[in-house]
N, C-alpha and C. Protein backbone atom coordinates (compact mmCIF):
# COMPACT_ATOMS: atom_id res chain seq x y z
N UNK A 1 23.61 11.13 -21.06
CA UNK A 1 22.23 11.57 -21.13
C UNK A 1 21.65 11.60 -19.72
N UNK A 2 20.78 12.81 -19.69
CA UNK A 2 20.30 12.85 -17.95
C UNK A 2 19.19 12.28 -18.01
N UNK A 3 18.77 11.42 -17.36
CA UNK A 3 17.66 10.84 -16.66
C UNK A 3 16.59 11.55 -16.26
N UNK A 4 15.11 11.87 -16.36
CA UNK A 4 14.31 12.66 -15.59
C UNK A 4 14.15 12.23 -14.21
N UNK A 5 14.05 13.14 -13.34
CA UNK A 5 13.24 12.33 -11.92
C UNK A 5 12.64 13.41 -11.64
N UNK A 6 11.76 13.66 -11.77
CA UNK A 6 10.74 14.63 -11.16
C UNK A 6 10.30 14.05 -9.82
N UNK A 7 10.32 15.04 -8.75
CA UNK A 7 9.34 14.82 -7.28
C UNK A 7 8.67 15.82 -7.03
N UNK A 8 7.93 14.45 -5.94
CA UNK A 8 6.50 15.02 -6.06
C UNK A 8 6.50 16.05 -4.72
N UNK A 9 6.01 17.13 -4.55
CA UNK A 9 6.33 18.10 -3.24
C UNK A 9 4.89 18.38 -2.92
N UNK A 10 4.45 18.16 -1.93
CA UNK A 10 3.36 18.02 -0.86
C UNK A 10 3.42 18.32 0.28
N UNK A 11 3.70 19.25 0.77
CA UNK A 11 4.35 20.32 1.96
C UNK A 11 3.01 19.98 3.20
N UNK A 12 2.05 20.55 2.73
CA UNK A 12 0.82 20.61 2.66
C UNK A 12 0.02 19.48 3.59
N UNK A 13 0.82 17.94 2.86
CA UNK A 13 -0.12 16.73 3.49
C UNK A 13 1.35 16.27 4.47
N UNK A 14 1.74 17.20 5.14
CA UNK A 14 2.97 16.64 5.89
C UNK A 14 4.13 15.39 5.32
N UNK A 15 4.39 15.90 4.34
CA UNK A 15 5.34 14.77 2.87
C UNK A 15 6.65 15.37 3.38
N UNK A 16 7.52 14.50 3.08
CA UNK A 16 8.99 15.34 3.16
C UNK A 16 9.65 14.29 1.92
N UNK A 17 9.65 14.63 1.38
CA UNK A 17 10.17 14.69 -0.32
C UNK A 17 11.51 13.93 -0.16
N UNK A 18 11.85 12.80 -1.00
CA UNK A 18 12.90 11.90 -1.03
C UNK A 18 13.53 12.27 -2.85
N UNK A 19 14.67 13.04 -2.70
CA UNK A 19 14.92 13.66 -3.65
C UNK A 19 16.07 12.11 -4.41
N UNK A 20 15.93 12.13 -5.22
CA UNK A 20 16.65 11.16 -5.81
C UNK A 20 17.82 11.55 -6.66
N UNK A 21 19.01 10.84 -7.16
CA UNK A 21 19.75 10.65 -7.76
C UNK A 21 19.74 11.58 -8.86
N UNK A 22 20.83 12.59 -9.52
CA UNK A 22 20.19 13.67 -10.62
C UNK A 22 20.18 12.61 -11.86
N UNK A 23 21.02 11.47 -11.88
CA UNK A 23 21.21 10.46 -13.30
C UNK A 23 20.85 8.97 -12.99
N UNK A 24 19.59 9.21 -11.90
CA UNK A 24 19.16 7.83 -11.87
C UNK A 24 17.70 7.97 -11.99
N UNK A 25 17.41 6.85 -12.77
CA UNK A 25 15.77 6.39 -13.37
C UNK A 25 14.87 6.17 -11.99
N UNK A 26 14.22 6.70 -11.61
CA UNK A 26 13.13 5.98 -10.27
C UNK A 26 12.76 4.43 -10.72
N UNK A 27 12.14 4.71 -11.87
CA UNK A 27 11.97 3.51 -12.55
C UNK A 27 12.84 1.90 -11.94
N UNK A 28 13.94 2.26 -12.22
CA UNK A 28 14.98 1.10 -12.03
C UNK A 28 15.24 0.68 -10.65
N UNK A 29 14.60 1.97 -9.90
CA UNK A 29 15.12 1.52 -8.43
C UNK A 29 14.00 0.83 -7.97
N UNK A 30 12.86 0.68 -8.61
CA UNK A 30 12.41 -0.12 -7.80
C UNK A 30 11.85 -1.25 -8.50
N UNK A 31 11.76 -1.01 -9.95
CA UNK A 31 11.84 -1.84 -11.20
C UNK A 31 10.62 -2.42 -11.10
N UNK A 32 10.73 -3.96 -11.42
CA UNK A 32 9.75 -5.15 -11.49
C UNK A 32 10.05 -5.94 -10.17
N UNK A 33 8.96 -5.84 -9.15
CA UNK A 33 9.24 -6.34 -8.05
C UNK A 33 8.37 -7.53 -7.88
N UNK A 34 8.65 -8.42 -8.69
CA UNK A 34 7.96 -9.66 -8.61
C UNK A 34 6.28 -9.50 -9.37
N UNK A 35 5.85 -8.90 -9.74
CA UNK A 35 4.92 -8.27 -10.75
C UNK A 35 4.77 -9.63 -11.77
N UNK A 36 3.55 -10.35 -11.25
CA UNK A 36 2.84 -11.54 -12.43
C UNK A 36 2.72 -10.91 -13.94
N UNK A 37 2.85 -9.60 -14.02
CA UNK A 37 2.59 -9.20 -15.72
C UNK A 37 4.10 -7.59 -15.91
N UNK A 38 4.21 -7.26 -16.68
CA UNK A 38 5.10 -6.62 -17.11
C UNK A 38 5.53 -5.11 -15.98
N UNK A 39 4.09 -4.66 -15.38
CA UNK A 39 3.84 -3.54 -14.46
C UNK A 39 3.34 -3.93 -12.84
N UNK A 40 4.09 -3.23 -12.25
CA UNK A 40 3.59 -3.50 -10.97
C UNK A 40 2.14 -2.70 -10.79
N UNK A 41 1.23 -3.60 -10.02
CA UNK A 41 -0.24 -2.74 -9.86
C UNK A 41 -0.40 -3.10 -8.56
N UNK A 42 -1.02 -1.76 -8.14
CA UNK A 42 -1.95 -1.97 -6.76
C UNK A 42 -2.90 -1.09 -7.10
N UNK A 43 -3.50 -1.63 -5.73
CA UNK A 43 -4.87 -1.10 -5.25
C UNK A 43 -4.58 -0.66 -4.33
N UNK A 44 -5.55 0.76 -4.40
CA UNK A 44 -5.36 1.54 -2.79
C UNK A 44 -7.04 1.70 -2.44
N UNK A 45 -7.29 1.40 -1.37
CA UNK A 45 -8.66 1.35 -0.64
C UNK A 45 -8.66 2.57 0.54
N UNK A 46 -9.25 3.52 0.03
CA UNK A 46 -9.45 4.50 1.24
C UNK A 46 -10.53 5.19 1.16
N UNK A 47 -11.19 5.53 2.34
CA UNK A 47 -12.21 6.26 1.99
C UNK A 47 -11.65 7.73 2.08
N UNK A 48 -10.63 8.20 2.24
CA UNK A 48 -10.34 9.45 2.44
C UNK A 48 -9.73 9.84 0.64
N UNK A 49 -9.89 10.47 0.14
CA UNK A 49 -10.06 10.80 -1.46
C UNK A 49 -8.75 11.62 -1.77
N UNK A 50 -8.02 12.70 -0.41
CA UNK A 50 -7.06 13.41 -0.96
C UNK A 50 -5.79 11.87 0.00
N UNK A 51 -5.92 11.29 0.42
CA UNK A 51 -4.99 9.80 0.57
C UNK A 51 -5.02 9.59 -0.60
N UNK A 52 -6.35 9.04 -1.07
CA UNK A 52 -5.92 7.74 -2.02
C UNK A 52 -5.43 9.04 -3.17
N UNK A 53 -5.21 9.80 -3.50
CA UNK A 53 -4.66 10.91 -4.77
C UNK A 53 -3.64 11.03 -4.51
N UNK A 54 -3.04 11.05 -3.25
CA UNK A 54 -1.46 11.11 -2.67
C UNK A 54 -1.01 9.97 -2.91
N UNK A 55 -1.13 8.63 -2.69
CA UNK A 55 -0.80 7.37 -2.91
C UNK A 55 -0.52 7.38 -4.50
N UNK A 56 -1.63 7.76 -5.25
CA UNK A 56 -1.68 7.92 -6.61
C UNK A 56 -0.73 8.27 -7.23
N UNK A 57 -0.59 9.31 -6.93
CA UNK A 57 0.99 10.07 -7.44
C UNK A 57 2.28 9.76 -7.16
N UNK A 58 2.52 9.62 -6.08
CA UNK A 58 3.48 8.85 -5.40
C UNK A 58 4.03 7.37 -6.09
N UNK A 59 2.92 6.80 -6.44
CA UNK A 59 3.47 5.55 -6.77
C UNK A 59 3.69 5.46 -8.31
N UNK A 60 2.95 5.91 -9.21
CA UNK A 60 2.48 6.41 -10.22
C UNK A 60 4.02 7.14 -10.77
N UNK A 61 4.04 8.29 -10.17
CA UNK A 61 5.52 8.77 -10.58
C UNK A 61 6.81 7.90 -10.60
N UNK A 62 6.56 7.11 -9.89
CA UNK A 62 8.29 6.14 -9.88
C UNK A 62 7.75 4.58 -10.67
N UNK A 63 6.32 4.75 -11.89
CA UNK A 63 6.04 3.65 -12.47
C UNK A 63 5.24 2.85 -12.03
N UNK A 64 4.66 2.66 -11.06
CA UNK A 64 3.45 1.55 -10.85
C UNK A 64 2.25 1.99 -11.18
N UNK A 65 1.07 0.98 -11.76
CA UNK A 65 -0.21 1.31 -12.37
C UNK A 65 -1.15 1.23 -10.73
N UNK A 66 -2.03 2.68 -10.73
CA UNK A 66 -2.50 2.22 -9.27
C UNK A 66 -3.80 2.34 -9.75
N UNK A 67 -4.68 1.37 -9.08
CA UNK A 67 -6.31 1.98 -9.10
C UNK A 67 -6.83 2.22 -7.74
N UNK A 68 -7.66 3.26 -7.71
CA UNK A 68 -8.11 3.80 -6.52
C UNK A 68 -9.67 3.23 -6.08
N UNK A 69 -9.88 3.39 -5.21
CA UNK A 69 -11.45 2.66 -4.36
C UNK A 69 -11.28 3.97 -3.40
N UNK A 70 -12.63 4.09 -3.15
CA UNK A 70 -13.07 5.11 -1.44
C UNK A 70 -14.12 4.22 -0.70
N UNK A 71 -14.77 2.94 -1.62
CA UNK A 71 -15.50 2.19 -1.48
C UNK A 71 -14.90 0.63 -1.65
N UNK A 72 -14.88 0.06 -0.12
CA UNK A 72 -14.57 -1.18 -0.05
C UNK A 72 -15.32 -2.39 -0.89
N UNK A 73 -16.56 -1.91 -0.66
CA UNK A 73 -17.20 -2.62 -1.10
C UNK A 73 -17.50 -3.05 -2.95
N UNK A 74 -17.21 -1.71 -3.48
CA UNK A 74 -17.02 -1.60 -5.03
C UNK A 74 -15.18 -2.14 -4.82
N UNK A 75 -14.86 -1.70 -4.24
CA UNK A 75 -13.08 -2.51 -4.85
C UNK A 75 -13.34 -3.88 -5.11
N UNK A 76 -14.40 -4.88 -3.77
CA UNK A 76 -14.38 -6.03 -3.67
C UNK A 76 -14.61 -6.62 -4.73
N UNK A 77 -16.28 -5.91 -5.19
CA UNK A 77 -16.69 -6.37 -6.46
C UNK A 77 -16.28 -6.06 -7.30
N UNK A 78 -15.04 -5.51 -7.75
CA UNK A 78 -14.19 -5.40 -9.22
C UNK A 78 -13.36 -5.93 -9.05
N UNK A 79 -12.56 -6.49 -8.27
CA UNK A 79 -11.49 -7.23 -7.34
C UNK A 79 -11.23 -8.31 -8.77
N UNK A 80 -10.33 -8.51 -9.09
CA UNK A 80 -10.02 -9.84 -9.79
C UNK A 80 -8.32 -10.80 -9.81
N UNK A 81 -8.68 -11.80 -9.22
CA UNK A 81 -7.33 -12.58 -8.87
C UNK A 81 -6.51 -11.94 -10.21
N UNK A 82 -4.81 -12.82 -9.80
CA UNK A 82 -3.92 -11.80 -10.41
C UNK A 82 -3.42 -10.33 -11.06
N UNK A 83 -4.23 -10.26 -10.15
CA UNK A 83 -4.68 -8.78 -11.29
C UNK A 83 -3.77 -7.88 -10.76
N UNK A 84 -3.26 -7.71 -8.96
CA UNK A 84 -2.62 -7.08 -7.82
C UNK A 84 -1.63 -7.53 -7.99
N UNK A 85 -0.48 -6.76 -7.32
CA UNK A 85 0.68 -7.47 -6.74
C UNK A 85 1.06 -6.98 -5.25
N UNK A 86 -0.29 -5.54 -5.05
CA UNK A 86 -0.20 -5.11 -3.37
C UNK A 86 -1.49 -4.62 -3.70
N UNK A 87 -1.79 -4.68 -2.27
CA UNK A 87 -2.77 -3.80 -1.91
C UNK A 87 -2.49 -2.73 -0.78
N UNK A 88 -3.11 -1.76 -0.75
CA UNK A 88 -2.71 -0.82 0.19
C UNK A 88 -4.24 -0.62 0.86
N UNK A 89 -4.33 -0.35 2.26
CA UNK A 89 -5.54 -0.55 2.51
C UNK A 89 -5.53 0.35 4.00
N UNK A 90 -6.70 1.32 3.97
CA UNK A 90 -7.26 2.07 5.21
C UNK A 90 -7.89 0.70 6.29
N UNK A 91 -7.33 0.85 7.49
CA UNK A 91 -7.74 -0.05 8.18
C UNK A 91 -9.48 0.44 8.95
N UNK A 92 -9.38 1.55 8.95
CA UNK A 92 -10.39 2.14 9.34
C UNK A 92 -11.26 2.49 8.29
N UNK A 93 -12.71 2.21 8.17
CA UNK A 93 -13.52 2.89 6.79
C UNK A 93 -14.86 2.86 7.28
N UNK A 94 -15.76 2.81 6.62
CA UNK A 94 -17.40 3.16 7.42
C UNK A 94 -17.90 1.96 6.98
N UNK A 95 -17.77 1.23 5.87
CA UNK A 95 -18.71 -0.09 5.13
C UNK A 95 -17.86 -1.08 5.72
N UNK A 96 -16.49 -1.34 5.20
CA UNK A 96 -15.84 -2.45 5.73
C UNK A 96 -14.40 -2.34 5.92
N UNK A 97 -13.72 -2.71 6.84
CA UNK A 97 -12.94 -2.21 7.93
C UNK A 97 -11.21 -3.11 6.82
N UNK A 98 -10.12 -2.39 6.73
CA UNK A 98 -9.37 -3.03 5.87
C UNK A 98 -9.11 -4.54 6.17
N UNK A 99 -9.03 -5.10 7.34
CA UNK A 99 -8.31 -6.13 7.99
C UNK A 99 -9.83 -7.44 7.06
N UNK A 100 -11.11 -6.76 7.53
CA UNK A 100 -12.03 -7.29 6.57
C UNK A 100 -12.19 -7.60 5.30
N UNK A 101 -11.88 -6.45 4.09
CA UNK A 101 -11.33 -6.13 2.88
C UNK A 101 -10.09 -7.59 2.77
N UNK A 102 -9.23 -7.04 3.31
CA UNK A 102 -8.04 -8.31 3.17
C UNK A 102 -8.41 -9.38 3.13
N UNK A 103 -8.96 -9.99 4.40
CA UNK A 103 -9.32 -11.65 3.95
C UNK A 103 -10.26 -12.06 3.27
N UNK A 104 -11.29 -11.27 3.02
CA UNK A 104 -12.02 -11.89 1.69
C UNK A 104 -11.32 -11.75 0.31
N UNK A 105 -10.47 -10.49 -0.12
CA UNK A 105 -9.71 -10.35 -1.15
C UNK A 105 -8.45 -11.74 -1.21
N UNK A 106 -7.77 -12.07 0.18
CA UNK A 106 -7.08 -13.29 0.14
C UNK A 106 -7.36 -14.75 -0.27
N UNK A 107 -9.34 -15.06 0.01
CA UNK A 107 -9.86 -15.86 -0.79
C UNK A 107 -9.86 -15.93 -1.86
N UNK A 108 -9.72 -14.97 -2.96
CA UNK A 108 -9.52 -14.70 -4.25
C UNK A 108 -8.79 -14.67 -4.53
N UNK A 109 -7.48 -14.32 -3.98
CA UNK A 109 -6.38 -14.16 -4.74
C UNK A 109 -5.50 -14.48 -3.17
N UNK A 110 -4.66 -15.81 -3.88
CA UNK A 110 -3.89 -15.61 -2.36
C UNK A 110 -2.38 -15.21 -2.60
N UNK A 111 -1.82 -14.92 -3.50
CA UNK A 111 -0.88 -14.18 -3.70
C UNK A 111 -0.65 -12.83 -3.67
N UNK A 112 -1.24 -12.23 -3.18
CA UNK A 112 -1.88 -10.64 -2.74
C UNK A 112 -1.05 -10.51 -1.51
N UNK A 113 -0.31 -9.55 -1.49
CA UNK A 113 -0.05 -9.25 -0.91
C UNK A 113 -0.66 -7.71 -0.06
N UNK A 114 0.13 -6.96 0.99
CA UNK A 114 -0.71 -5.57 1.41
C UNK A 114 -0.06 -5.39 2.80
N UNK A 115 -0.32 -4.03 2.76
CA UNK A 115 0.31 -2.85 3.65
C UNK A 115 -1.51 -1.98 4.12
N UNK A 116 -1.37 -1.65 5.31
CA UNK A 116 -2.05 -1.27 6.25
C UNK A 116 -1.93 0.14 6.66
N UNK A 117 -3.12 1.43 6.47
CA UNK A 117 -2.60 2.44 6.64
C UNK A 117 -3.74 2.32 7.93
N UNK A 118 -3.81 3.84 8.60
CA UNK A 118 -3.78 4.21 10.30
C UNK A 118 -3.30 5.51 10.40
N UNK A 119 -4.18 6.03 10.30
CA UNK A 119 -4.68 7.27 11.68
C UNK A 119 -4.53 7.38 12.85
N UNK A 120 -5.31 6.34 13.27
CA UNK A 120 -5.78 6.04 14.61
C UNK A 120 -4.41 5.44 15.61
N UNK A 121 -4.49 6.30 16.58
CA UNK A 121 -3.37 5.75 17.76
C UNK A 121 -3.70 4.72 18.20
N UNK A 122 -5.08 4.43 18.71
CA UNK A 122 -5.32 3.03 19.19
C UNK A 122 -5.16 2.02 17.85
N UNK A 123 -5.42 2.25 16.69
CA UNK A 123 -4.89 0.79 16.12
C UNK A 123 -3.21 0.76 15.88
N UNK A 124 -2.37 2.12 15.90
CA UNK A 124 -1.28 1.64 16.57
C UNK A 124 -0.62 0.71 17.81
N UNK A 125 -1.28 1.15 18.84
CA UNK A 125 -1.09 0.86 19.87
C UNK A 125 -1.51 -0.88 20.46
N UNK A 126 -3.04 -1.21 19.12
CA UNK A 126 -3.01 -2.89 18.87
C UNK A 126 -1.83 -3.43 18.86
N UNK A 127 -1.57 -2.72 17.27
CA UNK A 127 -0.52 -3.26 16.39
C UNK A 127 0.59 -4.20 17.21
N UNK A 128 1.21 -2.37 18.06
CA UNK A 128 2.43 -2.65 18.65
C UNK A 128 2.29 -4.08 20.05
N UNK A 129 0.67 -4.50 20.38
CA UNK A 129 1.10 -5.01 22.10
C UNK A 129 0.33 -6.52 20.76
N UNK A 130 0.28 -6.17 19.85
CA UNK A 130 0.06 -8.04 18.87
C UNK A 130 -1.67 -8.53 19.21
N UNK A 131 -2.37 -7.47 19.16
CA UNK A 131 -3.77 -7.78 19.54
C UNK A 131 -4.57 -7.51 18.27
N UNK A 132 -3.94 -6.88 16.67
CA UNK A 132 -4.28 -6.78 15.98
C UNK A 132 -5.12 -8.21 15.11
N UNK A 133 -6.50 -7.75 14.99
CA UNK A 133 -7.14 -9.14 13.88
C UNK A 133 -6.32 -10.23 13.06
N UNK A 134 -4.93 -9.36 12.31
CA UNK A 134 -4.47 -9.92 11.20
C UNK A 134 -2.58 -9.72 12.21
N UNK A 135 -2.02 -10.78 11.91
CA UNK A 135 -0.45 -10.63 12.44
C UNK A 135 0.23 -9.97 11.65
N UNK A 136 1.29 -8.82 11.45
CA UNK A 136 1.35 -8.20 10.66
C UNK A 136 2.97 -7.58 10.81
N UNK A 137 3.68 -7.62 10.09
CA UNK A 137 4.88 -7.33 10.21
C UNK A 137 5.16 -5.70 10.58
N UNK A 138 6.48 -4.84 10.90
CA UNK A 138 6.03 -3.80 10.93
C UNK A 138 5.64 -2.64 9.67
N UNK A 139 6.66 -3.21 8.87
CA UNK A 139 6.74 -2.35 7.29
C UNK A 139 5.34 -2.65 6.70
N UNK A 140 4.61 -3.67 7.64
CA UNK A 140 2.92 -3.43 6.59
C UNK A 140 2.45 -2.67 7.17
N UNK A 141 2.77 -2.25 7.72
CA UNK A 141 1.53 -0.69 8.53
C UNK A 141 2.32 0.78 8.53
N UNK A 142 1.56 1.57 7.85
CA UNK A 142 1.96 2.98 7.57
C UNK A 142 1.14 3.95 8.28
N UNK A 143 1.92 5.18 8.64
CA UNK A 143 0.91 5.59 9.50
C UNK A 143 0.83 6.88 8.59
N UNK A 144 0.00 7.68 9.38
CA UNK A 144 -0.67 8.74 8.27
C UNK A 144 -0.31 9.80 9.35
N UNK A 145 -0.05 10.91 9.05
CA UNK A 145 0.37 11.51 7.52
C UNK A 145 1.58 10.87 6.82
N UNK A 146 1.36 10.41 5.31
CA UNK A 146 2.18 9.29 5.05
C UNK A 146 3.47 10.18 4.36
N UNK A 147 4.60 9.69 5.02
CA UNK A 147 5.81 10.04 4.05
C UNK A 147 6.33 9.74 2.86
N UNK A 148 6.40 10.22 1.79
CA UNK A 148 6.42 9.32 0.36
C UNK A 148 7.98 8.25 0.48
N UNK A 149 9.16 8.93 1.45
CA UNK A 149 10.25 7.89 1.47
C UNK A 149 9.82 6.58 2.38
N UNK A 150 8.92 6.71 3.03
CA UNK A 150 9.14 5.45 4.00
C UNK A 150 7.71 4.57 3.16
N UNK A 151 6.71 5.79 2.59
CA UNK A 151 5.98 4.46 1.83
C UNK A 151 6.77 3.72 0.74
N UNK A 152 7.73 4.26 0.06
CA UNK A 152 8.23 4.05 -1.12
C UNK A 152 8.97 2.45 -0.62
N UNK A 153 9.86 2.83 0.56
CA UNK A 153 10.76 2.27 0.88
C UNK A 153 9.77 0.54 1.55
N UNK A 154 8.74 0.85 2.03
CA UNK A 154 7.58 -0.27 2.61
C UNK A 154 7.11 -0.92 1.48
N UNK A 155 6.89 -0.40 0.17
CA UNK A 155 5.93 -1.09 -0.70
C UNK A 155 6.97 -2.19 -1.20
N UNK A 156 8.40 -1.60 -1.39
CA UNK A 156 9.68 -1.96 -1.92
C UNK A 156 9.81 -3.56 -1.68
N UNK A 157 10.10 -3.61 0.25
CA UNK A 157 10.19 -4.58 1.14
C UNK A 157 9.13 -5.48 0.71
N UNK A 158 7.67 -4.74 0.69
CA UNK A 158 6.70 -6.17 1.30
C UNK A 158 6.92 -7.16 -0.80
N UNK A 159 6.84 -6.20 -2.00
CA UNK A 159 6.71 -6.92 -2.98
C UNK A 159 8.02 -7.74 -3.29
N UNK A 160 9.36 -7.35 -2.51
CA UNK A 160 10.70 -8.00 -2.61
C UNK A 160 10.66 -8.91 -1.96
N UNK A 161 9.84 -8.98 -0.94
CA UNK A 161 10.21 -10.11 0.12
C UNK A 161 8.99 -11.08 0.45
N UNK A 162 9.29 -12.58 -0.05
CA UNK A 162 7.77 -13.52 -0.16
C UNK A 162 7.37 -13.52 0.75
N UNK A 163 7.90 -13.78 1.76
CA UNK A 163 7.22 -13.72 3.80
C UNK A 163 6.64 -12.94 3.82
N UNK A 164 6.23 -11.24 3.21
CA UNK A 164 5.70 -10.43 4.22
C UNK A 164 4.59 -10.81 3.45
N UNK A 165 3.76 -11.36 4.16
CA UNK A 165 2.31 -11.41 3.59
C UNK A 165 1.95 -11.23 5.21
N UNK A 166 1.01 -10.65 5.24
CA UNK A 166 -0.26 -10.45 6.55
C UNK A 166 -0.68 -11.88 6.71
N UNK A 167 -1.08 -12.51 8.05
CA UNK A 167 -1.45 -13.39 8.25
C UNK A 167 -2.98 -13.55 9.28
N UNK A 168 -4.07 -14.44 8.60
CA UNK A 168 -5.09 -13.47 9.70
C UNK A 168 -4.88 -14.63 10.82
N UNK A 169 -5.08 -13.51 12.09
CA UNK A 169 -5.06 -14.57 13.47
C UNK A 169 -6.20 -15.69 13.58
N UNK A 170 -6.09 -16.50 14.53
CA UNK A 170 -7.08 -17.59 15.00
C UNK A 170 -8.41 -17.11 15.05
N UNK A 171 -7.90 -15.99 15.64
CA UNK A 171 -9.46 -15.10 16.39
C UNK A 171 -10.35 -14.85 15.16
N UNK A 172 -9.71 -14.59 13.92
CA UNK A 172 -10.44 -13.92 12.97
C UNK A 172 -11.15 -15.19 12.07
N UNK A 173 -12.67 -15.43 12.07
CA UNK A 173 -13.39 -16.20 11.63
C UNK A 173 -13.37 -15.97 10.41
């Protein structure tokens, strides 16, 4: 019996399509990745609307339940411990800045994990010389225009692996 795998093709948002296996489940490859309830869930925080719809699909198609925010501030206040098993988060936004988002969401839930998206060359260029707010491994930061194999392959890592949690620096009160 053949397996479906439909992909998702987005030419458009600079995507380059990770074609999979013709008799393998997406499903299975990335399964239950440590997921407190039966489905893996995240949250994606962006204020940019055709992101967070790309994220949507993307993750959505290979089985994870996602809910979307464009508003940090409404994610916060619907925010409810266990509820995540990632968060995905615009580091850049107009109300409150992701690295911000994160550590108050970490008060609530400290098993939360999260990945860091970026536009911006200069918050690359933090990242890379370690001047970033929050210490941050490299697979938590994605840069945009996002590739669906290397997000796929990042979300994979940070929910497989207990260490990668973001850590906020000294500096950050």
């Amino acid at each position: 019996m053949r397996l479906e795998t439909n992909v998702v093709l987005l030419p458009y948002l600079g995507i380059i399509p990770k074609i999979l296996p013709k008799y393998v489940n997406r499903v299975f490859i990335l399964g239950n990745l440590g997921s407190r309830r039966d489905m893996n869930r995240i949250l994606v925080v962006d204020d940019e609307p055709d992101i967070n719809m790309l994220l949507m699909i993307i993750l959505e198609d290979i089985g994870f339940k996602v809910d979307l925010y464009e508003d940090p501030i409404r994610a916060l206040s619907n925010f409810r411990p266990g509820h995540y098993d990632l968060a995905i988060l615009d580091i850049i936004m107009p109300t409150m800045n992701g690295f911000t988002f994160y550590k108050r969401i970490k008060e609530i839930d400290t098993e939360i994990k999260a990945c860091f998206l970026t536009a911006s060359e200069t918050t690359q260029q933090e990242f890379e010389k370690g001047i970033c707010p929050i210490v941050l491994k490299e697979e938590m930061l994605l840069r945009k225009p996002i590739r669906n194999e290397i997000l796929l392959e990042k979300v994979k890592r940070i929910l497989i692996n207990s260490d990668n949690d973001p850590i906020l620096s000294e500096n950050q009160g």
